[in-house]
Protein backbone atom coordinates (compact mmCIF):
# COMPACT_ATOMS: atom_id res chain seq x y z
CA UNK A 1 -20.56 47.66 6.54
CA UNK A 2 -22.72 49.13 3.70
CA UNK A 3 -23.18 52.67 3.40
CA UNK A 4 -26.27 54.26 1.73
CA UNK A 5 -26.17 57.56 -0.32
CA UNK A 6 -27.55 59.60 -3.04
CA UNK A 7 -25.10 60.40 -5.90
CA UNK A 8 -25.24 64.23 -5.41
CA UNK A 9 -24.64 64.88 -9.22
CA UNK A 10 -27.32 62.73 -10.67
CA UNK A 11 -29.57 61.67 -8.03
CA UNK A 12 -29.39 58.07 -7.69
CA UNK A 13 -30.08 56.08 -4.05
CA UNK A 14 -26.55 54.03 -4.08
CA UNK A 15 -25.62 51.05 -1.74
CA UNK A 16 -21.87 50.11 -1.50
CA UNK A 17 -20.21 48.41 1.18
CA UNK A 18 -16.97 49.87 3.22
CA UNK A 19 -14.57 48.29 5.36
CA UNK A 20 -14.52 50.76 9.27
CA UNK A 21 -11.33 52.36 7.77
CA UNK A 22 -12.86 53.46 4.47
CA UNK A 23 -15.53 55.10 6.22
CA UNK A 24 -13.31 58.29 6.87
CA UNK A 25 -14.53 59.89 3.60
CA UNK A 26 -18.19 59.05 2.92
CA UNK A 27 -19.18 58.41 -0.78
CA UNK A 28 -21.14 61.12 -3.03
CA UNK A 29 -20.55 59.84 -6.54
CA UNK A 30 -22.73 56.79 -8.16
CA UNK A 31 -19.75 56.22 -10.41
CA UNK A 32 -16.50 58.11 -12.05
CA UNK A 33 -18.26 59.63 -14.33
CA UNK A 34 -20.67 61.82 -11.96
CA UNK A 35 -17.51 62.40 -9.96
CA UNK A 36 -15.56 64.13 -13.08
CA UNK A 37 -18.58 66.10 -13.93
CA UNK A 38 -18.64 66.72 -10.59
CA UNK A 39 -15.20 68.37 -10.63
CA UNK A 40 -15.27 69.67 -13.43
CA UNK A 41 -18.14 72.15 -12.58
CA UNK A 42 -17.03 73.21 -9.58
CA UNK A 43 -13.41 74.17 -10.59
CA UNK A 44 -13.32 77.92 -10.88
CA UNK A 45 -12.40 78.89 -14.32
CA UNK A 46 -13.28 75.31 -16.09
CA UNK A 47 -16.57 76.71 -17.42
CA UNK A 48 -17.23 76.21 -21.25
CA UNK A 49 -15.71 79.88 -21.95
CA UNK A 50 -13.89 79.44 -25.31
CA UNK A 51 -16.40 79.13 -28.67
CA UNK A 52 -14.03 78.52 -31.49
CA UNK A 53 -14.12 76.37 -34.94
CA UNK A 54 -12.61 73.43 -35.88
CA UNK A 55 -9.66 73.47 -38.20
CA UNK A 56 -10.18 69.70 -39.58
CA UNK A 57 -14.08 69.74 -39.91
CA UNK A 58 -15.38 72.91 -39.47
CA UNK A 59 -18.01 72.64 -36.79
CA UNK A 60 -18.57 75.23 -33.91
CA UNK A 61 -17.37 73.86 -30.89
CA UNK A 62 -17.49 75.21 -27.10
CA UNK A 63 -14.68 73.85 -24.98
CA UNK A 64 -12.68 74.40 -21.33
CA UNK A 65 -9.64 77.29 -21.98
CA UNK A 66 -7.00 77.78 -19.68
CA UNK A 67 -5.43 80.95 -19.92
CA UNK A 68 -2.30 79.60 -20.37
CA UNK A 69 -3.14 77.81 -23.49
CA UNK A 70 -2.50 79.59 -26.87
CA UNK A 71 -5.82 78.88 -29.14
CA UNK A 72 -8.02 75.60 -28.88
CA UNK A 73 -8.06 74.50 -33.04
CA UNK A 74 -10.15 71.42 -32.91
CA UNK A 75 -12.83 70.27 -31.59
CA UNK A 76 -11.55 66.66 -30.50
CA UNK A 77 -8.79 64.09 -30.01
CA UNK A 78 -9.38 62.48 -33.23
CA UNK A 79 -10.04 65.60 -35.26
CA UNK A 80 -6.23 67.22 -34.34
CA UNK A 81 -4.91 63.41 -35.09
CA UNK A 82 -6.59 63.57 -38.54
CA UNK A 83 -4.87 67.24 -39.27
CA UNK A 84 -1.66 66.33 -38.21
CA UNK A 85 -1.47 63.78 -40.72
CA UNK A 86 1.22 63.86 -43.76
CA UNK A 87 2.87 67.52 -44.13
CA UNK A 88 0.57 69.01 -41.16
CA UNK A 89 2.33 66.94 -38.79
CA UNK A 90 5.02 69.00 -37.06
CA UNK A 91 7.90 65.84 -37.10
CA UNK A 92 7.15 65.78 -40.71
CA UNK A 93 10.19 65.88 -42.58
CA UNK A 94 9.32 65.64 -46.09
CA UNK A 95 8.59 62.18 -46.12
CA UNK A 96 11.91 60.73 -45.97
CA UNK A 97 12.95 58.05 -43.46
CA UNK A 98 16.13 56.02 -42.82
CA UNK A 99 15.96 52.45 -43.15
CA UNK A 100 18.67 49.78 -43.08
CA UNK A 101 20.71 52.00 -43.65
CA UNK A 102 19.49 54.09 -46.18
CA UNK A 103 17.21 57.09 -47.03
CA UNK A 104 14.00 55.87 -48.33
CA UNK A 105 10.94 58.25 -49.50
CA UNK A 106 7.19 57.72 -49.07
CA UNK A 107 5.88 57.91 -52.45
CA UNK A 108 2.14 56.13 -52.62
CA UNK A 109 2.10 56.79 -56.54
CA UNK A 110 5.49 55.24 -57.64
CA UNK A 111 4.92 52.02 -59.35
CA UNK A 112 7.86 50.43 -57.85
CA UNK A 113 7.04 51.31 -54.35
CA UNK A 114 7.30 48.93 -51.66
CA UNK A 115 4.13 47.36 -50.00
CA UNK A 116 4.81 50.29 -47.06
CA UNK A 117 4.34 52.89 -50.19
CA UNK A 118 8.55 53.67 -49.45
CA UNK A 119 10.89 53.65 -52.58
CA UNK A 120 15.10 53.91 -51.58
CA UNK A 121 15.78 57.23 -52.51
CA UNK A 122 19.14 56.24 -54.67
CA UNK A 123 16.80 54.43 -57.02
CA UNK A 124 14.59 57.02 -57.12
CA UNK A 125 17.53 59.85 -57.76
CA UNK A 126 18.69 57.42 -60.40
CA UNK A 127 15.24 57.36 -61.74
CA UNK A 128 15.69 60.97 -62.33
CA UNK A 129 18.99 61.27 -63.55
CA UNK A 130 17.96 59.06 -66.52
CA UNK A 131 14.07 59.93 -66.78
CA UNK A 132 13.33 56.01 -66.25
CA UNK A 133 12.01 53.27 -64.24
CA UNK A 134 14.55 51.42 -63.24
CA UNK A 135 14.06 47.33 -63.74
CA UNK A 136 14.20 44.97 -60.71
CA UNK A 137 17.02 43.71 -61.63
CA UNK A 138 19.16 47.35 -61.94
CA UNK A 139 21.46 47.83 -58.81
CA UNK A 140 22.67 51.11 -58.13
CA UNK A 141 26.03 51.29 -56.25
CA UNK A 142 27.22 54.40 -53.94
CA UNK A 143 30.72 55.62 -55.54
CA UNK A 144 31.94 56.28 -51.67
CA UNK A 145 30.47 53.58 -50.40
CA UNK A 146 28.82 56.01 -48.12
CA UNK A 147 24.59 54.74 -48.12
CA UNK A 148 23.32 58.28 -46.99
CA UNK A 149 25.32 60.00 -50.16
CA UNK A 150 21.99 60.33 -52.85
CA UNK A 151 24.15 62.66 -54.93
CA UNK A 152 23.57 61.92 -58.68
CA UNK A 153 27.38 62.57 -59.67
CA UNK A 154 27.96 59.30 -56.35
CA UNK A 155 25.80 57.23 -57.69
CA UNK A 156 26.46 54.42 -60.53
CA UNK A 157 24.06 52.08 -62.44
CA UNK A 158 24.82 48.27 -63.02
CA UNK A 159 22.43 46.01 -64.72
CA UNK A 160 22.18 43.09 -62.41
CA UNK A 161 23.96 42.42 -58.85
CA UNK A 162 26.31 40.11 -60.45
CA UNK A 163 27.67 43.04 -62.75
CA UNK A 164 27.92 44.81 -59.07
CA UNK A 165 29.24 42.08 -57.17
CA UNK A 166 32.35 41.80 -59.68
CA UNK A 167 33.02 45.66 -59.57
CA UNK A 168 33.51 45.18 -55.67
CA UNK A 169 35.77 42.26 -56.25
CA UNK A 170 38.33 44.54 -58.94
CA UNK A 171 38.03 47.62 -56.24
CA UNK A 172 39.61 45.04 -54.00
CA UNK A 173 42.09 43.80 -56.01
């Protein structure tokens, strides 16, 4: 059966079919979009009643406020993403991640910094403690063994892993 209608947000003569049992609500809307405008209008308290301006790019914006919500910030989606990158973002944690097994450290300016921008953090703390690069070659070894224990005083340099592999094998002798 095909039903005939006017979209009663935007005007437009519509034509859709319907089986008898989807007859039981007659269509209004010409689309999704007219229905959401729709709805949105006619909620009470969803006018544009908040004029605030953005925190990322600084335009005046008018938007929908609850009054449950604290303070609208940004104008849109992609504006709060774009804030909340780096230290804005409130899981930021200094830029320090754990990965296979140890702490490693975003650091986009180190020149020994992985293709992800990520340096270990022992190598880096070594760095430090002897105001170097280290070489490629360089292993640093964990006194404890434990990965996650960056202390300077826990941590020991060896020139290549073969220098490191034969300190394991006298520990286990």
């Amino acid at each position: 059966m095909i039903v005939e209608y006017d979209c009663i947000v935007c005007g437009v003569h519509c034509r859709k079919s319907r089986s008898p049992a989807g007859l039981k609500v007659l269509p209004k809307f010409c689309s999704q979009k007219c229905s959401g405008i729709y709805k949105t209008q006619n909620k009470k308290g969803t006018a544009k009643n908040f004029t605030g301006i953005c925190k990322q790019c600084g335009i005046e914006f008018s938007t929908y406020k609850s009054p449950s919500r604290k303070e609208v910030k940004f104008c849109s989606l992609k504006c709060l993403g774009e804030h909340q990158k780096g230290e804005n973002n409130p899981a930021y944690n200094g830029g320090k991640y754990k990965c296979c097994g140890y702490y490693v450290l975003f650091m986009p300016d180190h020149p020994k910094r992985s293709s992800k921008n990520m340096v270990y953090e022992h190598r880096f703390v070594m760095e430090c403690k002897l105001g170097r690069y280290l070489t490629d070659e360089e292993v640093v070894h964990h006194i404890d063994e434990d990965k996650l224990n960056n202390d300077p005083s826990n941590l020991m340099l060896f020139k290549n892993q073969s220098e490191h592999m034969q300190h394991h094998a006298n520990l286990r002798k």
